[in-house]
N, C-alpha and C. Protein backbone atom coordinates (compact mmCIF):
# COMPACT_ATOMS: atom_id res chain seq x y z
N UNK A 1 10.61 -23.52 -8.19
CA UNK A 1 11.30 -22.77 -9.24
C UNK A 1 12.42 -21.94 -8.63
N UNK A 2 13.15 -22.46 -8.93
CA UNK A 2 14.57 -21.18 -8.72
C UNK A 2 15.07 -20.09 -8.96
N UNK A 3 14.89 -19.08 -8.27
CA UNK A 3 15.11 -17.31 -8.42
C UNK A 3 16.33 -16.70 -8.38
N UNK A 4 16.37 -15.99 -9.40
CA UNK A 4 18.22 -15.52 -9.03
C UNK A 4 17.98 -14.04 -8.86
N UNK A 5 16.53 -13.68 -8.07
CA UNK A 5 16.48 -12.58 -8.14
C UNK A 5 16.08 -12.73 -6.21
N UNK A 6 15.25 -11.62 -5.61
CA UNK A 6 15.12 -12.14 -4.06
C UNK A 6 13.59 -11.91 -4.46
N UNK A 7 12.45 -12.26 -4.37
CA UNK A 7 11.43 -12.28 -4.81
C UNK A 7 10.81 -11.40 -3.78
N UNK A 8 10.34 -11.93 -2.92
CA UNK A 8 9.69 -11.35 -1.80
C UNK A 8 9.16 -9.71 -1.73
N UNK A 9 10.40 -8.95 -1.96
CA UNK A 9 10.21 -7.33 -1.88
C UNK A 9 9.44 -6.97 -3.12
N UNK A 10 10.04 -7.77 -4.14
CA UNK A 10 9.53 -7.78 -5.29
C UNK A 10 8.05 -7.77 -5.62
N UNK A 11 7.49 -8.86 -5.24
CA UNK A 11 6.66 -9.21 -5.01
C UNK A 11 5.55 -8.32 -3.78
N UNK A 12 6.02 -7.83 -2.68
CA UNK A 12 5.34 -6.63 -1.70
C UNK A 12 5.36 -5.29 -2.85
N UNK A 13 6.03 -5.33 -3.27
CA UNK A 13 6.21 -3.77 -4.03
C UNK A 13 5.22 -3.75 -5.24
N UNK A 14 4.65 -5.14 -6.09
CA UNK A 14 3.85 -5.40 -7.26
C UNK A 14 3.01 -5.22 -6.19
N UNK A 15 2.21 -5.67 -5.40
CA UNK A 15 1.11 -5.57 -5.20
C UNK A 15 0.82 -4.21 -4.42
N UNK A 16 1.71 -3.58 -3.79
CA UNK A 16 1.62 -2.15 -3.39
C UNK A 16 1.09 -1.57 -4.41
N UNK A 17 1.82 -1.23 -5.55
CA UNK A 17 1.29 -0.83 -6.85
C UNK A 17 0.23 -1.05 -7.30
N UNK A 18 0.05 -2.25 -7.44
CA UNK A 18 -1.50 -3.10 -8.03
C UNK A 18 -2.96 -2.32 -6.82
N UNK A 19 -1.96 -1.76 -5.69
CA UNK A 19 -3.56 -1.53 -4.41
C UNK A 19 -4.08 0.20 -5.10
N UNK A 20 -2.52 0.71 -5.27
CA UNK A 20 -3.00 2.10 -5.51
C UNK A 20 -2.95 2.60 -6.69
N UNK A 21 -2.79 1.40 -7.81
CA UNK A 21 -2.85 1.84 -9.09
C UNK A 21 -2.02 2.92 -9.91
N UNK A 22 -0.78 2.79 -9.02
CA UNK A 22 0.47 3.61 -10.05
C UNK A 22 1.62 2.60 -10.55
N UNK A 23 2.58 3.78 -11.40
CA UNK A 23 3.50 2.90 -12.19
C UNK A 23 4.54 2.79 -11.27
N UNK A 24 5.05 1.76 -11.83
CA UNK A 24 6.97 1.64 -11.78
C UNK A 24 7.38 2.93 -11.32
N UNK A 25 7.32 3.64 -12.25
CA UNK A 25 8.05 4.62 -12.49
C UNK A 25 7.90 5.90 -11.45
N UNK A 26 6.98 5.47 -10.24
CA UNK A 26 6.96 6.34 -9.31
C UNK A 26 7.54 6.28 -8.43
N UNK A 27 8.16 5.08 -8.14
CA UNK A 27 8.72 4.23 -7.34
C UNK A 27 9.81 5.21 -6.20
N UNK A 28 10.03 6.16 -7.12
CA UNK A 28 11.03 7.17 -6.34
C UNK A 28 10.28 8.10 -5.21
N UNK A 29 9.30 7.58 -4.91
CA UNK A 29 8.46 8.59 -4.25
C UNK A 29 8.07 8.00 -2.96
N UNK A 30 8.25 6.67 -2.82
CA UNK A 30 7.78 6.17 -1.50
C UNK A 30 8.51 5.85 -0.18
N UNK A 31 7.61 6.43 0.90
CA UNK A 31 8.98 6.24 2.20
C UNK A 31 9.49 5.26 2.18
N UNK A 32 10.61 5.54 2.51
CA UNK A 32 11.55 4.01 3.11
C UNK A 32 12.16 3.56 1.90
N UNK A 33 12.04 4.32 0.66
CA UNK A 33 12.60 3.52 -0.42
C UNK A 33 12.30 2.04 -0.38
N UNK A 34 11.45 1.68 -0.41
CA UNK A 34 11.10 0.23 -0.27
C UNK A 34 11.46 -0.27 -1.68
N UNK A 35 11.69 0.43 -3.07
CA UNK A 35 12.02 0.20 -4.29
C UNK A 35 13.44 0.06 -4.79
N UNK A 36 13.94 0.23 -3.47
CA UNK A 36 15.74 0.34 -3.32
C UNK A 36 16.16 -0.75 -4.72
N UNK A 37 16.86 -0.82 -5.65
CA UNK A 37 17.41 -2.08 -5.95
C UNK A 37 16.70 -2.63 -6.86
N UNK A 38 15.13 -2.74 -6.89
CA UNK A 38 14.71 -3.31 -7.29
C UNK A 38 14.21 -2.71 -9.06
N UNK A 39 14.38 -3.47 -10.26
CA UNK A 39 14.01 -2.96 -11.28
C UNK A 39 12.62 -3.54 -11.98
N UNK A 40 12.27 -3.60 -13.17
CA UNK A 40 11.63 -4.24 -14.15
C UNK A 40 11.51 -5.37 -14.50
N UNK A 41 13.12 -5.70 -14.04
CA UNK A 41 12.93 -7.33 -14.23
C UNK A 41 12.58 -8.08 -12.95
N UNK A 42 13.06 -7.30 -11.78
CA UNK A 42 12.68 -7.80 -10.55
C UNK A 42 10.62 -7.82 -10.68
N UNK A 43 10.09 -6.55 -11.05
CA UNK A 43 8.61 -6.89 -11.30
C UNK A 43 8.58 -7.63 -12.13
N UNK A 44 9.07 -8.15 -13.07
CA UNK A 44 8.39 -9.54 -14.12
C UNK A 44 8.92 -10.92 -13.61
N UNK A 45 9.70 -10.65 -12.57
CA UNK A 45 10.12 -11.87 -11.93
C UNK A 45 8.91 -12.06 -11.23
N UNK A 46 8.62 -11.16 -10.41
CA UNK A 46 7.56 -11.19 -9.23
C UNK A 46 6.25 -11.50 -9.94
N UNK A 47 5.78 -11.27 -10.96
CA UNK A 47 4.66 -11.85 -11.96
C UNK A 47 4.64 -13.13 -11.98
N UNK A 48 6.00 -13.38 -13.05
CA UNK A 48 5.92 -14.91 -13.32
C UNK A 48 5.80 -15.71 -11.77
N UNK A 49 6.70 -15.43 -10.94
CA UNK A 49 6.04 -16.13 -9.71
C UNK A 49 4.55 -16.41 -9.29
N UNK A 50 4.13 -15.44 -8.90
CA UNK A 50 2.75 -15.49 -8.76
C UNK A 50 2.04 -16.42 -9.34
N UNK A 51 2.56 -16.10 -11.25
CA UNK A 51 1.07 -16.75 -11.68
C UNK A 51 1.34 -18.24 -11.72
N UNK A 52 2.87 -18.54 -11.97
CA UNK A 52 3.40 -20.01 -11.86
C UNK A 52 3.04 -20.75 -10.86
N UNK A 53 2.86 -20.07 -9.48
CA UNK A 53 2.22 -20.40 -8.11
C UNK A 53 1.05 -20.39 -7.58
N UNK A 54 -0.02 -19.82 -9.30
CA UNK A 54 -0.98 -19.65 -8.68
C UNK A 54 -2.15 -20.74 -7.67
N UNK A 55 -2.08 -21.74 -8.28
CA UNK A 55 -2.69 -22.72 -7.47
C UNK A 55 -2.52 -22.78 -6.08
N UNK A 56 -1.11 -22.46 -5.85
CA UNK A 56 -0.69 -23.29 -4.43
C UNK A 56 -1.20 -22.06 -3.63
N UNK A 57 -1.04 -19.98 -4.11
CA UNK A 57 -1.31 -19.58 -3.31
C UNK A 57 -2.70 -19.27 -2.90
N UNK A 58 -3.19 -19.20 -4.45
CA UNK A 58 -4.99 -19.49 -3.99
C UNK A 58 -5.74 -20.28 -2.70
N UNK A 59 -5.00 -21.43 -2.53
CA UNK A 59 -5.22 -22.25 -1.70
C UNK A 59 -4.48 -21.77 0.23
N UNK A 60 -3.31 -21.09 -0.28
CA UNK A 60 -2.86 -20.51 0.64
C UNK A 60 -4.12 -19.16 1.18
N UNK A 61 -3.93 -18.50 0.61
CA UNK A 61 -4.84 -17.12 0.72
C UNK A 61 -6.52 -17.22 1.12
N UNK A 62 -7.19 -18.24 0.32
CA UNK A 62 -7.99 -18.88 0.85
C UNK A 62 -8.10 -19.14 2.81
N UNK A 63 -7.40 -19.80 2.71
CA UNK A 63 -7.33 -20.58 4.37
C UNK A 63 -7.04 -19.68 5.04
N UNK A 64 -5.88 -18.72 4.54
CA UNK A 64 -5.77 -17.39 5.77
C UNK A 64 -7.10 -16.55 5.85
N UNK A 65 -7.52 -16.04 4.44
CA UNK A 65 -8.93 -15.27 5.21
C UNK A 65 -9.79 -16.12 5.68
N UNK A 66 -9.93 -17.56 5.71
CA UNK A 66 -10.46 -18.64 6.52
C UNK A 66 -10.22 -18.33 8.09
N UNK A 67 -9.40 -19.04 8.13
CA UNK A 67 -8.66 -18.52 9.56
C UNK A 67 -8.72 -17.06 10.04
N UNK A 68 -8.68 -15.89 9.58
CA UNK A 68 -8.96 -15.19 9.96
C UNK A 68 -9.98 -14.26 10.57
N UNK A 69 -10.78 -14.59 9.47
CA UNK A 69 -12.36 -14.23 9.70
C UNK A 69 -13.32 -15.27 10.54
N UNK A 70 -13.23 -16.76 10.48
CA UNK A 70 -13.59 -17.73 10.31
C UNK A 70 -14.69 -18.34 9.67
N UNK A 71 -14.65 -18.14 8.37
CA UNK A 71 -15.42 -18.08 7.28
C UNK A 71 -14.88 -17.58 6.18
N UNK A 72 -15.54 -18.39 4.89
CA UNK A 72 -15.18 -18.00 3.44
C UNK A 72 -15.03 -16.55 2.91
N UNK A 73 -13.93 -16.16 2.72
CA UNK A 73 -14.05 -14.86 1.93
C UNK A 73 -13.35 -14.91 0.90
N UNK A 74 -14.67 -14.30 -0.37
CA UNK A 74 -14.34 -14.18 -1.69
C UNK A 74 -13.54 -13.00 -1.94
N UNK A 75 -12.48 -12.90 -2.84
CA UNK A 75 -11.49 -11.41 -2.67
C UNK A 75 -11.87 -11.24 -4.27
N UNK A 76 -12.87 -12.12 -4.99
CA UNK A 76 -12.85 -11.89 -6.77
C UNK A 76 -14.07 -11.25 -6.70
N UNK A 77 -14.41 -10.17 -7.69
CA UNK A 77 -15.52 -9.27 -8.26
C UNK A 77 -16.56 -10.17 -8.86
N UNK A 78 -17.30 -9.57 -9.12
CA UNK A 78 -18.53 -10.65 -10.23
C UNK A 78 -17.91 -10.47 -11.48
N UNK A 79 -18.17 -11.84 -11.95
CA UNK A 79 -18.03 -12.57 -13.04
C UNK A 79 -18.05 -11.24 -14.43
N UNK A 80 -18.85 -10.94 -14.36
CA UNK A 80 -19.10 -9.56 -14.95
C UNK A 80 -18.63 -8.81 -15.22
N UNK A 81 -17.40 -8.39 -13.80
CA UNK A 81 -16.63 -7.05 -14.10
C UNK A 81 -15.07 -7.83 -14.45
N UNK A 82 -15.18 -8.88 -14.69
CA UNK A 82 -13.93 -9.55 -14.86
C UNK A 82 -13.08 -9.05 -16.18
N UNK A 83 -11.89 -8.34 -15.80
CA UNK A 83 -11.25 -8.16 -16.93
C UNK A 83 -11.48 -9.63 -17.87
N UNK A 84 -10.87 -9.56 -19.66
CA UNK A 84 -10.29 -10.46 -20.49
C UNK A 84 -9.19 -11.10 -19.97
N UNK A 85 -9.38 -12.09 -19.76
CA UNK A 85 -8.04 -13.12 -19.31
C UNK A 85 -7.96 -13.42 -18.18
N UNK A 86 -9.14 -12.86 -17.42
CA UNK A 86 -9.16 -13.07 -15.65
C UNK A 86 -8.18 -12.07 -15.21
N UNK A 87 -8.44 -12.30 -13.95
CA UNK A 87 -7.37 -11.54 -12.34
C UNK A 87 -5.60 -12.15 -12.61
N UNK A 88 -4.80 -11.22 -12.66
CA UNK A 88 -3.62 -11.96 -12.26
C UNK A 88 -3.45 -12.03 -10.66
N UNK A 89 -3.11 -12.53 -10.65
CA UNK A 89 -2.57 -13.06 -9.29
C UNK A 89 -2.23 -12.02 -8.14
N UNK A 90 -1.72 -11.16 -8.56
CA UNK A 90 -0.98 -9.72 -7.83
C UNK A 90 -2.51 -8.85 -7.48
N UNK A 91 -3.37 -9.09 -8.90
CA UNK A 91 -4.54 -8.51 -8.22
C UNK A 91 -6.07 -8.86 -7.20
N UNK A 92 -5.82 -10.64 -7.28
CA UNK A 92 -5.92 -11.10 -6.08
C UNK A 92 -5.66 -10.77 -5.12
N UNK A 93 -3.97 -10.76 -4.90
CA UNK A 93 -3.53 -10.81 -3.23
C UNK A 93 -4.01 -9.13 -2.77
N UNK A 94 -3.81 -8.35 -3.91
CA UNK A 94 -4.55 -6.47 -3.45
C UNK A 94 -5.96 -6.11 -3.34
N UNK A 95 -6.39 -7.41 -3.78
CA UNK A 95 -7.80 -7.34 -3.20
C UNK A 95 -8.13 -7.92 -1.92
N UNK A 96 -7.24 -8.91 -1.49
CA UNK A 96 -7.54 -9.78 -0.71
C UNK A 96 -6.81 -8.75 0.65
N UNK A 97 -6.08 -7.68 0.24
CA UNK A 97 -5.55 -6.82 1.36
C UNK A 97 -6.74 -5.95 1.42
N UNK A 98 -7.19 -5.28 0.18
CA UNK A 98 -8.43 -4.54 0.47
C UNK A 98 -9.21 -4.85 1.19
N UNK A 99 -9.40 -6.21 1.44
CA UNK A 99 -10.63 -6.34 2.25
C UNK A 99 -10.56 -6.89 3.73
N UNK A 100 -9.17 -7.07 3.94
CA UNK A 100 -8.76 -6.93 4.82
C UNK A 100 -8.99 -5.83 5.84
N UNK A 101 -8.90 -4.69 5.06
CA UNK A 101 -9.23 -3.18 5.68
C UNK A 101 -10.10 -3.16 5.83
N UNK A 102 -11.11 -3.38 4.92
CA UNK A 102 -12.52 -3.38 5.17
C UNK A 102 -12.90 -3.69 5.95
N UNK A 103 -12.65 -5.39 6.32
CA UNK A 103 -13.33 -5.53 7.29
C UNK A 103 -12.41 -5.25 9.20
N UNK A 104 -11.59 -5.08 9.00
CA UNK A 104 -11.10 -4.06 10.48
C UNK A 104 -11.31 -2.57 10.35
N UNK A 105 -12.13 -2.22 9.38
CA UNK A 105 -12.53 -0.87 9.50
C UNK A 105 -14.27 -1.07 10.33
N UNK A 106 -14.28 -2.22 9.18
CA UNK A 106 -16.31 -2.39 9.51
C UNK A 106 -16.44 -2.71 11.57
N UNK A 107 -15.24 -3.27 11.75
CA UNK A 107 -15.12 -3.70 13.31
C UNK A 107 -14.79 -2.60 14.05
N UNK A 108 -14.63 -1.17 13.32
CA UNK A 108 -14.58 -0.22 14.21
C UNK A 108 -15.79 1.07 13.69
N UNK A 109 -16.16 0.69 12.94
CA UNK A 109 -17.88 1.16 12.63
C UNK A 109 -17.91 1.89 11.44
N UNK A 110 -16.93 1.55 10.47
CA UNK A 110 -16.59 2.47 9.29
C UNK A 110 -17.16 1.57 8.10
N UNK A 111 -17.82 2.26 7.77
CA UNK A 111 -17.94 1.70 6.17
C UNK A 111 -17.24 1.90 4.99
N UNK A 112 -16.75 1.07 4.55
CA UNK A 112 -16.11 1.31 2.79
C UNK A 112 -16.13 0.67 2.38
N UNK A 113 -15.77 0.90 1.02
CA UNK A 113 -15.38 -0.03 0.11
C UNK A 113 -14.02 -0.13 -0.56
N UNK A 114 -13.72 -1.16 -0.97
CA UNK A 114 -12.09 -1.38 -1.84
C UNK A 114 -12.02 -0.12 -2.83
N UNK A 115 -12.98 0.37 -3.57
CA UNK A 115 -12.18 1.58 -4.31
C UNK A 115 -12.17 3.03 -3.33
N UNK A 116 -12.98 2.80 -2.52
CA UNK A 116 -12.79 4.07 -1.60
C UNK A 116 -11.52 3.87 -1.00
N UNK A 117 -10.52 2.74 -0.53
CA UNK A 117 -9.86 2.59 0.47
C UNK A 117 -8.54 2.77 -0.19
N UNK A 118 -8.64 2.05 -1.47
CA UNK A 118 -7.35 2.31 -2.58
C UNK A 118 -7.37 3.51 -2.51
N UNK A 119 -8.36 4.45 -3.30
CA UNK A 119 -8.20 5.59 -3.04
C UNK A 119 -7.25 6.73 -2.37
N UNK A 120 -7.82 6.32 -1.42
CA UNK A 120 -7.20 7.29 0.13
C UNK A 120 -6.13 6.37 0.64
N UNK A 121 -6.00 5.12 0.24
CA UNK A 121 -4.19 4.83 -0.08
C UNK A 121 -3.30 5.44 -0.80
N UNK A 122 -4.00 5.95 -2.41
CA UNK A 122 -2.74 6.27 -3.53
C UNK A 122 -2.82 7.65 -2.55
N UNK A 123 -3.51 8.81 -2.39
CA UNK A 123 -3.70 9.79 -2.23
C UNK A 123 -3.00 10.20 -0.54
N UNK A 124 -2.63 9.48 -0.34
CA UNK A 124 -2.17 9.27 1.21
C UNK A 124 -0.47 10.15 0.92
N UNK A 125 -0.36 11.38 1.44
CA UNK A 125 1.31 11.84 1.08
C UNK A 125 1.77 12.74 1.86
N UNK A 126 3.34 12.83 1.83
CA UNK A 126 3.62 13.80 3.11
C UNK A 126 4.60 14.51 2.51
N UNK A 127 4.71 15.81 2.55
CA UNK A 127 5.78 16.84 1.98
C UNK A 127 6.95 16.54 3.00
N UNK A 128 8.31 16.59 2.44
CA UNK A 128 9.58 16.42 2.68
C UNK A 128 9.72 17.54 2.92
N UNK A 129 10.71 18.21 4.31
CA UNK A 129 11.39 19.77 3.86
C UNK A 129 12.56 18.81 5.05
N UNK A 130 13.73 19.62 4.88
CA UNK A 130 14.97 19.73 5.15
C UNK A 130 15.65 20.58 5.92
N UNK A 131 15.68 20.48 7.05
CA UNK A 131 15.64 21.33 8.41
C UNK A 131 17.00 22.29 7.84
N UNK A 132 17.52 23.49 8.32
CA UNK A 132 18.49 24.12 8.31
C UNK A 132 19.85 22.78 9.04
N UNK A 133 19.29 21.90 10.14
CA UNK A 133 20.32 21.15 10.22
C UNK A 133 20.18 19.93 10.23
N UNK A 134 20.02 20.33 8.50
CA UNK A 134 20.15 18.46 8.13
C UNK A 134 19.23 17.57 8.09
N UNK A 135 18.03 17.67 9.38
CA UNK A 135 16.89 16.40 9.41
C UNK A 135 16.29 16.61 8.12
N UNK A 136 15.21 16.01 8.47
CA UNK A 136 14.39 15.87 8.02
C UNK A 136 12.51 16.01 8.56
N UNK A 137 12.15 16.97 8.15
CA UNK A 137 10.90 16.94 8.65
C UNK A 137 9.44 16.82 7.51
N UNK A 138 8.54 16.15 8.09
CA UNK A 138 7.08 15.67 7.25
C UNK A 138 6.19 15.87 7.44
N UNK A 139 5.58 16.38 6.51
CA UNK A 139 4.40 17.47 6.51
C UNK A 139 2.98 16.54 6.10
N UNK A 140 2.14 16.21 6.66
CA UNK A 140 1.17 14.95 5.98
C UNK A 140 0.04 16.46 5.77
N UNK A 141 0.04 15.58 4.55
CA UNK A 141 -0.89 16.36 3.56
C UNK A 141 -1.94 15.71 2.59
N UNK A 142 -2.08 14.54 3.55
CA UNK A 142 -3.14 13.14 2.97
C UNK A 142 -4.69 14.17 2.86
N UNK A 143 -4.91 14.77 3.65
CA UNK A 143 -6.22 15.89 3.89
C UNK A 143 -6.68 16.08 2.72
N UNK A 144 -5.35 16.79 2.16
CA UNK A 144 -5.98 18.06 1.19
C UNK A 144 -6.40 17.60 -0.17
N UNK A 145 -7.87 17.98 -0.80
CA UNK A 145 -8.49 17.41 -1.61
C UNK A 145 -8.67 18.31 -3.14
N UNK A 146 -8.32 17.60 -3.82
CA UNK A 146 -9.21 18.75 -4.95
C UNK A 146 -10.19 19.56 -4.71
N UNK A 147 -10.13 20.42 -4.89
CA UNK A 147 -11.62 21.16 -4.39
C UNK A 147 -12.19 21.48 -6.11
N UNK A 148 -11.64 21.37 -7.37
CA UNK A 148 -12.06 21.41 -8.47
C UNK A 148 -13.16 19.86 -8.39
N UNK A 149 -13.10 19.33 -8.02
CA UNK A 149 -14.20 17.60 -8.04
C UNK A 149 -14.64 17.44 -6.65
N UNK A 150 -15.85 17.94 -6.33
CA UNK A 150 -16.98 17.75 -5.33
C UNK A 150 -16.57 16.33 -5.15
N UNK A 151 -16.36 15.78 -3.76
CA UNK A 151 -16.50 14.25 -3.44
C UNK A 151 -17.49 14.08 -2.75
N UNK A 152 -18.10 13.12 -2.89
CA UNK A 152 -19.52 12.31 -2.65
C UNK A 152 -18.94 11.80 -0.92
N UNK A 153 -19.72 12.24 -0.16
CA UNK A 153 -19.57 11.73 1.21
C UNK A 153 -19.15 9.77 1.51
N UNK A 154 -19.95 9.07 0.45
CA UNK A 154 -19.76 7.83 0.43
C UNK A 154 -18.05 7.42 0.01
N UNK A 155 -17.63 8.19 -1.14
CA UNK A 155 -16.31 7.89 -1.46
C UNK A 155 -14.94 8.17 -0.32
N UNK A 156 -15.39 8.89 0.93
CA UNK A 156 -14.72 9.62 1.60
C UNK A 156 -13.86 8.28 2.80
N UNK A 157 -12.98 7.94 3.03
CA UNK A 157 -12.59 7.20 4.08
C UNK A 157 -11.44 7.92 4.50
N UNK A 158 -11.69 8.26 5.77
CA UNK A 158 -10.13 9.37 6.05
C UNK A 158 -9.34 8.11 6.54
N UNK A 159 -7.43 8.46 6.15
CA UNK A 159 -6.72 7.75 6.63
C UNK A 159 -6.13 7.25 7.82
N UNK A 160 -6.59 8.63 8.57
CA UNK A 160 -6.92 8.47 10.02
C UNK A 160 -7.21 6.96 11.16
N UNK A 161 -8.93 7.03 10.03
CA UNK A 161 -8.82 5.86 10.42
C UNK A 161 -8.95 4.27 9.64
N UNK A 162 -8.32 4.66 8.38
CA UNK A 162 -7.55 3.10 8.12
C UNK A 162 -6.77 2.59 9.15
N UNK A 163 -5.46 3.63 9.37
CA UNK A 163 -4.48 3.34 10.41
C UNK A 163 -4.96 2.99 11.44
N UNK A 164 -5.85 3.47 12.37
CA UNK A 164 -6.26 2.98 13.41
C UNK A 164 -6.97 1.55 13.17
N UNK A 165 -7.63 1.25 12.20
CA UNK A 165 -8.09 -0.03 12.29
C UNK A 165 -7.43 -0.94 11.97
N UNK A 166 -5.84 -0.79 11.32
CA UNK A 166 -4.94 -1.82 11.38
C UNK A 166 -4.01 -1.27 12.45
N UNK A 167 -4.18 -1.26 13.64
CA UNK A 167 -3.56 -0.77 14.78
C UNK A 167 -2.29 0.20 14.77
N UNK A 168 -2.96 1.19 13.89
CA UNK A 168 -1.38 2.31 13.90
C UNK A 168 -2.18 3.45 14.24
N UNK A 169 -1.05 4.62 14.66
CA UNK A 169 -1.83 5.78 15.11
C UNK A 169 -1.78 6.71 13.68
N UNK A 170 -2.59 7.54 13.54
CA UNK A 170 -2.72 8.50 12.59
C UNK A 170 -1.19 9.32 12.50
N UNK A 171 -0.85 9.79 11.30
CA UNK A 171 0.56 10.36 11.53
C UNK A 171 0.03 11.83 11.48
N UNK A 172 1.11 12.47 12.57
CA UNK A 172 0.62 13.42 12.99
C UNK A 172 0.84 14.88 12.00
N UNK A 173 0.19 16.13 12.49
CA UNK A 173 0.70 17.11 11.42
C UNK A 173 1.50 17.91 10.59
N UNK A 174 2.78 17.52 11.69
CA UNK A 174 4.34 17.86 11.71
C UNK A 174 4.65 17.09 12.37
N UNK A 175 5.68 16.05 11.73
CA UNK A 175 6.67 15.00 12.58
C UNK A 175 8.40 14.79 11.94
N UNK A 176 8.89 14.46 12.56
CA UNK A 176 10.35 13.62 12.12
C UNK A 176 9.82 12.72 11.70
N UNK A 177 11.57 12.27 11.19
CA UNK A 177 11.25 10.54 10.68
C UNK A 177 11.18 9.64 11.90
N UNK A 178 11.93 9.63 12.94
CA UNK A 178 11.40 8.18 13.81
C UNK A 178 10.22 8.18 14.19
N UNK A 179 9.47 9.65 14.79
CA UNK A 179 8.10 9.43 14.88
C UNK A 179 7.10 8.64 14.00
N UNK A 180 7.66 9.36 12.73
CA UNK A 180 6.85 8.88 11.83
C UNK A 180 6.70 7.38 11.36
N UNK A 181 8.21 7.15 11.68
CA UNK A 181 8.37 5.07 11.48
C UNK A 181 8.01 4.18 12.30
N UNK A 182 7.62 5.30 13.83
CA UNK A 182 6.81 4.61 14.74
C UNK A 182 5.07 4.88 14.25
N UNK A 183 4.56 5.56 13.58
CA UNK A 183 3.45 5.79 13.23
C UNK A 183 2.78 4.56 12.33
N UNK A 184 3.81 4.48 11.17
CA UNK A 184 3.02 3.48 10.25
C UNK A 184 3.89 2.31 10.48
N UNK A 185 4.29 2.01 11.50
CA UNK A 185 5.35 0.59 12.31
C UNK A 185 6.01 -0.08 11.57
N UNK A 186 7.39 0.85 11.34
CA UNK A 186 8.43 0.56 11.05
C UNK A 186 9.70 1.26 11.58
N UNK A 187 10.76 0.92 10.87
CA UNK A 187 11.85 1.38 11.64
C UNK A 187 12.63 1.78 10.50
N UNK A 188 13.38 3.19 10.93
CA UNK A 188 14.39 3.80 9.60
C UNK A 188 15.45 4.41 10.30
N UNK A 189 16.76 3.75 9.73
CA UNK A 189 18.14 4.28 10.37
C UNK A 189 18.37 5.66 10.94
N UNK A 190 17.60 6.38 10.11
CA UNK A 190 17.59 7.94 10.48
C UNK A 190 16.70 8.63 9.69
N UNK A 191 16.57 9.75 10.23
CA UNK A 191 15.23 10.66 9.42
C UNK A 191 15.85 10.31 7.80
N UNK A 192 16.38 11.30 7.75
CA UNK A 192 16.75 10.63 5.61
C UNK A 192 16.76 9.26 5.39
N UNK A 193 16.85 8.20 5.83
CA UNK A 193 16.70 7.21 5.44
C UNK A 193 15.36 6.93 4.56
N UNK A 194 14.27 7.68 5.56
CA UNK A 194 12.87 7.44 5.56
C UNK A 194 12.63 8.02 3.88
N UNK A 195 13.24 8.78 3.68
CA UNK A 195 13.44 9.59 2.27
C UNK A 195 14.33 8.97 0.80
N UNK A 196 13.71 8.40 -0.27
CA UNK A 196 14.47 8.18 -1.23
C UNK A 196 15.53 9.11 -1.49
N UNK A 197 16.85 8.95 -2.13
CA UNK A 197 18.07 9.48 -2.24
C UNK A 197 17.75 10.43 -3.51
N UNK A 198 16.75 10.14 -4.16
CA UNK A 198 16.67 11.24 -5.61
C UNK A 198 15.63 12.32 -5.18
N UNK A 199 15.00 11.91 -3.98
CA UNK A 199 13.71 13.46 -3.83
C UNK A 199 14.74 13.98 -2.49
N UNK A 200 15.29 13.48 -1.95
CA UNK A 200 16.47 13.82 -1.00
C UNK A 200 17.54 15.03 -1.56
N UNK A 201 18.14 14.13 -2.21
CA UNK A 201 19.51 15.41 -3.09
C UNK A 201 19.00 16.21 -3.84
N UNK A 202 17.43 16.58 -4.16
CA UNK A 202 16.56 17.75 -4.56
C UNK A 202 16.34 18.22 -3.66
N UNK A 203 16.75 18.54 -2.42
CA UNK A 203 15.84 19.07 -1.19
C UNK A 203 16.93 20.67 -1.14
């Protein structure tokens, strides 16, 4: 099928969403602007892909957690908790990342589960401040919890060590941006880069 859109980002950015269960419309909030460009129609492009493809990537996705694990892994819920109309596709591949974590967490002696891990994904955030010259500095503030809602020790997975079990280091308590793009392994032209342009020109 032929795209006159670039799918790919499109497509990383639906299922980002689909892991931590926010809208579109937050889109202005995530490092790296990874939402640069991309609109509404770019997510309904990235849909119809998916589900138009679904066969071929089932079969794809399949064989990688094959290959990876070396053995079958199911990324679908019981039959039971199945939404009306089944899984789309996007919520496949965010499950099939969930458990990804899982199990390189379970290989470093952590237990969780996919809603604990989403979790302490959406909840994962770092305050922006704006140096007197110009940088940019980031305040991770993934820690701090409601203290109005008691959390159950079981729901608890610090992000700490997600990162470490997909081989990144924890980001630290005060950093810049290159530190920080070396933290969760990536790379950003310059500290503001790392910063969307609309929580930026609020600073």
């Amino acid at each position: 099928m032929k795209q006159d859109v670039d799918i790919e980002p499109a497509v990383f950015f639906l299922v980002a969403l689909t892991i931590m269960g926010v809208s579109f419309e937050e889109r202005d909030f995530f490092l790296g602007d990874p939402a640069a460009g991309l609109t509404e129609r770019h997510l309904a492009a990235a849909r119809t892909f998916l589900e138009e493809n679904r066969d071929g990537l089932q079969c794809w996705l399949t064989k990688k957690l094959h290959d990876r694990f070396g053995r079958a892994v199911s990324v679908s819920p019981p039959i039971s908790s199945m939404p009306e109309g089944g899984l789309q596709m996007a919520d496949l591949l965010a499950q099939a990342f969930l458990g990804l974590i899982i199990e390189q967490l379970a290989a470093k002696g952590v237990s969780a589960c996919g809603e604990a891990v989403a979790r302490t994904l959406s909840r994962s955030k770092v305050l922006v401040m704006k140096t007197p010259e110009g940088s940019a500095q980031f305040l991770n503030v993934t820690g701090v919890s409601n203290l109005r809602r008691p959390v159950e020790p079981a729901e608890i997975v610090r992000m700490a060590d997600i990162m470490r079990a997909c081989g990144l280091s924890p980001v630290p308590a005060v950093t810049g941006g290159q530190n920080l793009a070396r933290t969760v392994g990536t790379r950003w032209a310059s500290d503001t880069a790392a910063v969307p342009a609309l929580v930026w020109n609020q600073l």
